[in-house]
PDB file of N, CA and C in Angstrom:
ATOM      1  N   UNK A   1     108.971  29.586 -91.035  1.00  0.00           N
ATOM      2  CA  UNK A   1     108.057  29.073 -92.032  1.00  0.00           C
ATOM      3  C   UNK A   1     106.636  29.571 -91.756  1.00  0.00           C
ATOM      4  N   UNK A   2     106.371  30.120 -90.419  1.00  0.00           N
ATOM      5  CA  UNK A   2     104.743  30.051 -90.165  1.00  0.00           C
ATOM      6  C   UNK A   2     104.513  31.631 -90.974  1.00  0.00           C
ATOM      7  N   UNK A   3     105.437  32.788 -90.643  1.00  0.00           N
ATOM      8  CA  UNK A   3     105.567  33.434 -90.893  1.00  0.00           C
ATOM      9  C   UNK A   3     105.104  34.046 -92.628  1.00  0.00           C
ATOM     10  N   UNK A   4     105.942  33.260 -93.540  1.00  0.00           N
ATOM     11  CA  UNK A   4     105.563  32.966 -94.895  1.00  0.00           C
ATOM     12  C   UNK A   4     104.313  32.154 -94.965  1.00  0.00           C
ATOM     13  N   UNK A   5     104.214  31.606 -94.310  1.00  0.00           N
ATOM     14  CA  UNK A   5     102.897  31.149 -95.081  1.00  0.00           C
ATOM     15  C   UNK A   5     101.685  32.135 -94.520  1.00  0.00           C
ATOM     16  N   UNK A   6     101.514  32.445 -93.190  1.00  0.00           N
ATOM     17  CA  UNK A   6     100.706  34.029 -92.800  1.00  0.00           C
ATOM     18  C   UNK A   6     101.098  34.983 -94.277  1.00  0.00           C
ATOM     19  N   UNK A   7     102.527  35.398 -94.317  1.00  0.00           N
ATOM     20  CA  UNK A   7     102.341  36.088 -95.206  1.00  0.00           C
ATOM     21  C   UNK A   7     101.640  35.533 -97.020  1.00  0.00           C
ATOM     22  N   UNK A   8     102.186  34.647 -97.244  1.00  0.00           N
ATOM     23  CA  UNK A   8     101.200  33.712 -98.515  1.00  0.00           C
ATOM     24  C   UNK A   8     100.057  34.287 -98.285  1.00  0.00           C
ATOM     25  N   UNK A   9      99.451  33.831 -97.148  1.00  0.00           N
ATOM     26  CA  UNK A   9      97.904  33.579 -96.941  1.00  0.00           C
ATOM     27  C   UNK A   9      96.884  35.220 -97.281  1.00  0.00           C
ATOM     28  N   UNK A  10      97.504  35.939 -96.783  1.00  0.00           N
ATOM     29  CA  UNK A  10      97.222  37.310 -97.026  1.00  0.00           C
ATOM     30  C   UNK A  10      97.735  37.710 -98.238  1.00  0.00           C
ATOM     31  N   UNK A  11      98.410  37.622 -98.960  1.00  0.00           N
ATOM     32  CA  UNK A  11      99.176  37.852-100.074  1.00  0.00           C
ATOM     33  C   UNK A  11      97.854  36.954-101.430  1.00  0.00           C
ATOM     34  N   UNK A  12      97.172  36.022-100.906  1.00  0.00           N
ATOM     35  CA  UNK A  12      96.301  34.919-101.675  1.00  0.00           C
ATOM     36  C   UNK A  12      95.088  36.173-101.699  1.00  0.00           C
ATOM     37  N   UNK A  13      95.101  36.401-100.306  1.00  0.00           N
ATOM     38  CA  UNK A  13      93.946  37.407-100.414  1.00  0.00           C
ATOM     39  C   UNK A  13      93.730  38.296-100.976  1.00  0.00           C
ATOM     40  N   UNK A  14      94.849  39.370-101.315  1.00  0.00           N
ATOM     41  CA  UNK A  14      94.949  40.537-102.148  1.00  0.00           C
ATOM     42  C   UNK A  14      94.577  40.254-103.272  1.00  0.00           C
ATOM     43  N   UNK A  15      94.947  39.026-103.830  1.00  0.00           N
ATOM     44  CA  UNK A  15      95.621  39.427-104.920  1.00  0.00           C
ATOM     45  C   UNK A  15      94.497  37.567-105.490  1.00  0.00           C
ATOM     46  N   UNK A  16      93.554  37.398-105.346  1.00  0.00           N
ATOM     47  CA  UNK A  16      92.588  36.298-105.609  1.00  0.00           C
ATOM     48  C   UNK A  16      91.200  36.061-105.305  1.00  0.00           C
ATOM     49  N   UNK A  17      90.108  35.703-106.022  1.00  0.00           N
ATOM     50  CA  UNK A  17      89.063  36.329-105.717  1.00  0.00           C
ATOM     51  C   UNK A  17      88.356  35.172-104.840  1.00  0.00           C
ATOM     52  N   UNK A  18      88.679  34.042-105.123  1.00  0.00           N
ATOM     53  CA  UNK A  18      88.065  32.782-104.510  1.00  0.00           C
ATOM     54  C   UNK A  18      88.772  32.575-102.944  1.00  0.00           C
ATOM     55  N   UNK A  19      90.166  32.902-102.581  1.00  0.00           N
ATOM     56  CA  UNK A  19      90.846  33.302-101.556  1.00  0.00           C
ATOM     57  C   UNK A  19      89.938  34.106-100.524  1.00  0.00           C
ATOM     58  N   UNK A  20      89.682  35.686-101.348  1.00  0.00           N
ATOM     59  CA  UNK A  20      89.206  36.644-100.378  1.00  0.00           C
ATOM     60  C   UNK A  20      87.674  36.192-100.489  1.00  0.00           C
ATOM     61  N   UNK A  21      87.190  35.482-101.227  1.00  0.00           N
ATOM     62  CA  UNK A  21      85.136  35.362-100.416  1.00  0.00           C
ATOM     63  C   UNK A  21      85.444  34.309 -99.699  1.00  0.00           C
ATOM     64  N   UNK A  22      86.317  33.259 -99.213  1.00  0.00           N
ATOM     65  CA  UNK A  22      86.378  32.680 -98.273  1.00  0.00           C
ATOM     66  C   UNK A  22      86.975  33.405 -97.012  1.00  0.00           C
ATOM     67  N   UNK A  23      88.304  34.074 -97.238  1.00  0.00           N
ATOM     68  CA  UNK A  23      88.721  35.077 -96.058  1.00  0.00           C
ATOM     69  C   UNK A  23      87.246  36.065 -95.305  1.00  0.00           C
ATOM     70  N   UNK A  24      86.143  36.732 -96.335  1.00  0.00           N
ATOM     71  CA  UNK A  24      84.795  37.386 -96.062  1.00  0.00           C
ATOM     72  C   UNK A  24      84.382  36.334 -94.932  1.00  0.00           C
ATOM     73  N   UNK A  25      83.760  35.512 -95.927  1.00  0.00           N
ATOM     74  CA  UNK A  25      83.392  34.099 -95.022  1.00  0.00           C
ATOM     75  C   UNK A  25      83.609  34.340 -93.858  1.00  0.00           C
ATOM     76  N   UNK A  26      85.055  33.600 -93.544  1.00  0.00           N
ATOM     77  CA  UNK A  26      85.056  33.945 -92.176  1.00  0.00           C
ATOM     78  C   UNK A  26      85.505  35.236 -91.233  1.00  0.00           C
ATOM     79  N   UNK A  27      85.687  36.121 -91.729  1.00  0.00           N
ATOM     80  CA  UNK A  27      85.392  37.193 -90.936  1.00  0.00           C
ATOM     81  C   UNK A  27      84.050  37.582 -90.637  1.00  0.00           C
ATOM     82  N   UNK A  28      82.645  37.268 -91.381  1.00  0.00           N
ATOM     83  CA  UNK A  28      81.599  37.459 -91.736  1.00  0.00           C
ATOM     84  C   UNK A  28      81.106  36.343 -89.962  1.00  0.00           C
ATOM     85  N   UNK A  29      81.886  35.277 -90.029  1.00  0.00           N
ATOM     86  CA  UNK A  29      81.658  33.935 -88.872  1.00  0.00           C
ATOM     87  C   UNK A  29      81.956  34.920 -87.714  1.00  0.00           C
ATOM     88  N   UNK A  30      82.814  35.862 -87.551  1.00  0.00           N
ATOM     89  CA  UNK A  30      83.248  36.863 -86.218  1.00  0.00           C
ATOM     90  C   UNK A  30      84.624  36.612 -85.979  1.00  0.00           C
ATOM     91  N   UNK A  31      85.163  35.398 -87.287  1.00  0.00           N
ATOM     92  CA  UNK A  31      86.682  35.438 -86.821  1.00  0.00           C
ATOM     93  C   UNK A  31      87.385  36.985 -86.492  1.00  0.00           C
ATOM     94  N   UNK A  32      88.814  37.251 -86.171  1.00  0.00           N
ATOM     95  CA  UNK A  32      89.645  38.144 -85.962  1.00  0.00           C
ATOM     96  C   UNK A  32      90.742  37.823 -87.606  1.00  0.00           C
ATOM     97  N   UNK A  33      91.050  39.233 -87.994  1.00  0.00           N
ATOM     98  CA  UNK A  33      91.697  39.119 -89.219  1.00  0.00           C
ATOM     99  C   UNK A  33      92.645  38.080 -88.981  1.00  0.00           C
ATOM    100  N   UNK A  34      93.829  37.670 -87.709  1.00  0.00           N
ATOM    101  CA  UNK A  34      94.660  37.213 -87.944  1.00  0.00           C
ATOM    102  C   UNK A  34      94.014  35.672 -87.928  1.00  0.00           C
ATOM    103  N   UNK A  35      93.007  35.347 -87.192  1.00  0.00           N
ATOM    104  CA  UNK A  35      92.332  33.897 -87.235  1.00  0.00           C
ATOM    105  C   UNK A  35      92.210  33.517 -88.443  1.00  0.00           C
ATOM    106  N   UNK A  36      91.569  34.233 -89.395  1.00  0.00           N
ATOM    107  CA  UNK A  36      91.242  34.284 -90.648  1.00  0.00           C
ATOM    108  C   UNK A  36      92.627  33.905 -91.714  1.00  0.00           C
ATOM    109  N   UNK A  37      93.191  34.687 -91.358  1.00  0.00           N
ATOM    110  CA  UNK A  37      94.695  34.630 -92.217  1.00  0.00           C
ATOM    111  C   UNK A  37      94.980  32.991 -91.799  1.00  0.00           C
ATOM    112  N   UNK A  38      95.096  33.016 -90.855  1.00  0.00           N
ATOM    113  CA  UNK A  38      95.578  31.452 -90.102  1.00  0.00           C
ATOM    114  C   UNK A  38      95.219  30.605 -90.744  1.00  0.00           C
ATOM    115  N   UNK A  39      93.406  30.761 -90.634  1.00  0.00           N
ATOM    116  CA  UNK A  39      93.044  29.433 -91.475  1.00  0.00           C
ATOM    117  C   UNK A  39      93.296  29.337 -92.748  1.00  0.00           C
ATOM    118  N   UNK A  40      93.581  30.441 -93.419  1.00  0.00           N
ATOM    119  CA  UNK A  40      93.830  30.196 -94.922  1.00  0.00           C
ATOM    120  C   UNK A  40      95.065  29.666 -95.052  1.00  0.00           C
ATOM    121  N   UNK A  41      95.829  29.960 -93.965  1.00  0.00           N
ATOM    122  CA  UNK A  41      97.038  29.303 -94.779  1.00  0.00           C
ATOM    123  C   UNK A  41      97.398  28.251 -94.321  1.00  0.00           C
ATOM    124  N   UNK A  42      96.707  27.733 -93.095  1.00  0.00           N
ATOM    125  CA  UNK A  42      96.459  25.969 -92.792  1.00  0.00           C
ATOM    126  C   UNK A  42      96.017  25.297 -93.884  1.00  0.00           C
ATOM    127  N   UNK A  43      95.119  26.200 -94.833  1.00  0.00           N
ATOM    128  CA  UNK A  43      94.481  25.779 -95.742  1.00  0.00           C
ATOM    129  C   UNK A  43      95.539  25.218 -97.302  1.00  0.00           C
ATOM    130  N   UNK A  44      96.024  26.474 -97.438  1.00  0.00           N
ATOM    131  CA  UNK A  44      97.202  26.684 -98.623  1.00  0.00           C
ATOM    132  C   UNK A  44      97.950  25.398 -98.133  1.00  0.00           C
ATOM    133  N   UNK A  45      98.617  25.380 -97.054  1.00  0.00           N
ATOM    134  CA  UNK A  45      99.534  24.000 -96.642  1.00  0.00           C
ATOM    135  C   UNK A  45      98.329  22.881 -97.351  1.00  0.00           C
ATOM    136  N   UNK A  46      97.526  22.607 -96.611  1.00  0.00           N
ATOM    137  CA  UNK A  46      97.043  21.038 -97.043  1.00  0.00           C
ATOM    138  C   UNK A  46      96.696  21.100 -98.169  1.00  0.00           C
ATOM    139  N   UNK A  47      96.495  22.128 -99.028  1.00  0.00           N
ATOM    140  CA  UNK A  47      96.655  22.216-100.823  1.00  0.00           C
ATOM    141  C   UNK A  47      97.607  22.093-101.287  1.00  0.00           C
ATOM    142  N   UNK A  48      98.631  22.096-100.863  1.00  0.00           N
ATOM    143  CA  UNK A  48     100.226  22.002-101.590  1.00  0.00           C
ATOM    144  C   UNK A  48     100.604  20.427-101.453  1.00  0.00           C
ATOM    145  N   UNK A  49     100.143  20.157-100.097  1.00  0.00           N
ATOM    146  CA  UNK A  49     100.581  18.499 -99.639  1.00  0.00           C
ATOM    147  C   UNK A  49      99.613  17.952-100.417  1.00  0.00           C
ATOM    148  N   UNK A  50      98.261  18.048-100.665  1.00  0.00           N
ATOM    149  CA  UNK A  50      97.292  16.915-101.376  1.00  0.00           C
ATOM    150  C   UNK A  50      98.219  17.018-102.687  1.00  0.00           C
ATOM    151  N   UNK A  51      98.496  18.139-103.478  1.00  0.00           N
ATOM    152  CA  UNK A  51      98.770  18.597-104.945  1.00  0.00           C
ATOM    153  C   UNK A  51     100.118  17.689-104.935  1.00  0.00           C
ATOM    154  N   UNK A  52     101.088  18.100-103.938  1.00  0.00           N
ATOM    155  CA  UNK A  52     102.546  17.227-104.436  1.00  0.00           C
ATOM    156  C   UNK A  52     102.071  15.871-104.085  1.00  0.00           C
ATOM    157  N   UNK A  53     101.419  15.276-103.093  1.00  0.00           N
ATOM    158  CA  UNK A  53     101.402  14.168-102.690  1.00  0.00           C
ATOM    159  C   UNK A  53     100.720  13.163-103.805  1.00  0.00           C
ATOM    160  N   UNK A  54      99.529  13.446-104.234  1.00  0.00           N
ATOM    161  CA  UNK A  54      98.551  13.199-105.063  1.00  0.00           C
ATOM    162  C   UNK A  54      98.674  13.389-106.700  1.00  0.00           C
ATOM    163  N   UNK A  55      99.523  14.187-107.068  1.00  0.00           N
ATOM    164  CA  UNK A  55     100.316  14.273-108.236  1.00  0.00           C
ATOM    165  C   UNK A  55      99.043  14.869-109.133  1.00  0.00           C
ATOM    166  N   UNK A  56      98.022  15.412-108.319  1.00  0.00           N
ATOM    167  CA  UNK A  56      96.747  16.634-109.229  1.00  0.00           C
ATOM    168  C   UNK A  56      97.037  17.989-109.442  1.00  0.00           C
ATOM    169  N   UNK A  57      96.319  18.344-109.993  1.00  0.00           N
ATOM    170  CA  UNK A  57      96.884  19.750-110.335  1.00  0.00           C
ATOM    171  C   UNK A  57      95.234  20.393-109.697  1.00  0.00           C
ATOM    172  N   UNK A  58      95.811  22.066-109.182  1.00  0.00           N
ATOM    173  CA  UNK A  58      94.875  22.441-108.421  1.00  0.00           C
ATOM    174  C   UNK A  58      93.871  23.311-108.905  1.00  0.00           C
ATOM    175  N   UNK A  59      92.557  22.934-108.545  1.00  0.00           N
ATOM    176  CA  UNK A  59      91.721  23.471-108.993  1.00  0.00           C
ATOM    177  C   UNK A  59      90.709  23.803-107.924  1.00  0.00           C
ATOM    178  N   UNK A  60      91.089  25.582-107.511  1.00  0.00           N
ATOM    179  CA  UNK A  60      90.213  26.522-107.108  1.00  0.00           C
ATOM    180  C   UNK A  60      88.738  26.067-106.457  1.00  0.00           C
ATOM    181  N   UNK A  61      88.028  25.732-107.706  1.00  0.00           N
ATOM    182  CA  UNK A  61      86.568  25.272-107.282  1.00  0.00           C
ATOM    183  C   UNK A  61      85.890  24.138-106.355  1.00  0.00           C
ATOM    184  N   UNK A  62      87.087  23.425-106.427  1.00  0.00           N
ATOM    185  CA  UNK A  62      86.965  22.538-105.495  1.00  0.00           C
ATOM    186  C   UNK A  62      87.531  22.628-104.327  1.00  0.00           C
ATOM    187  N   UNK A  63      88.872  23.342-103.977  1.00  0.00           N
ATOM    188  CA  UNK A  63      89.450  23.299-102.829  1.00  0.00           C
ATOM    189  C   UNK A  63      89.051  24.964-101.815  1.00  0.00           C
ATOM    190  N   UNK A  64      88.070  25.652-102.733  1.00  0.00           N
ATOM    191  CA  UNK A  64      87.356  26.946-101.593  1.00  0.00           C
ATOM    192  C   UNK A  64      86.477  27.096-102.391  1.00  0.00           C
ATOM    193  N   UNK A  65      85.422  25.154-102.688  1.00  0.00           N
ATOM    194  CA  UNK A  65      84.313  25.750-102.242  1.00  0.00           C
ATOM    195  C   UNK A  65      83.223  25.815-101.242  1.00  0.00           C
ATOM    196  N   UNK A  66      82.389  27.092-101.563  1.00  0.00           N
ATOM    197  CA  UNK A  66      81.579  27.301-100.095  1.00  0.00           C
ATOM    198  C   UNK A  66      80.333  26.281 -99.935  1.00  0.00           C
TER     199      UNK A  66
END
């Protein structure tokens, strides 16, 4: 599972614009790409659990912003 979601997390990045200026972000902090990947997709997890748990639907601006 950690695996997929590393891959998610980078996959968010390619391919999303609010994803990659937070991924900048912290590479910009001196993270290492894979730190970076990490946190995003620690991140993606606790967006999926608030979203199913909480029964909201997700909205970008609030959950990466800077």
């Amino acid at each position: 599972m950690r695996k997929r979601l590393f891959q998610a997390a980078w996959g968010a990045c390619l391919n999303y614009d609010y994803v990659r200026a937070y991924y900048d972000q912290l590479k910009a902090q001196g993270r290492k790409h894979a730190e970076a990947v990490c946190i995003i997709a620690r991140k993606l997890l606790r967006i999926a659990y608030c979203v199913v748990v909480n029964k909201v639907q997700f909205d970008p601006k609030i959950a990466f912003s800077n």
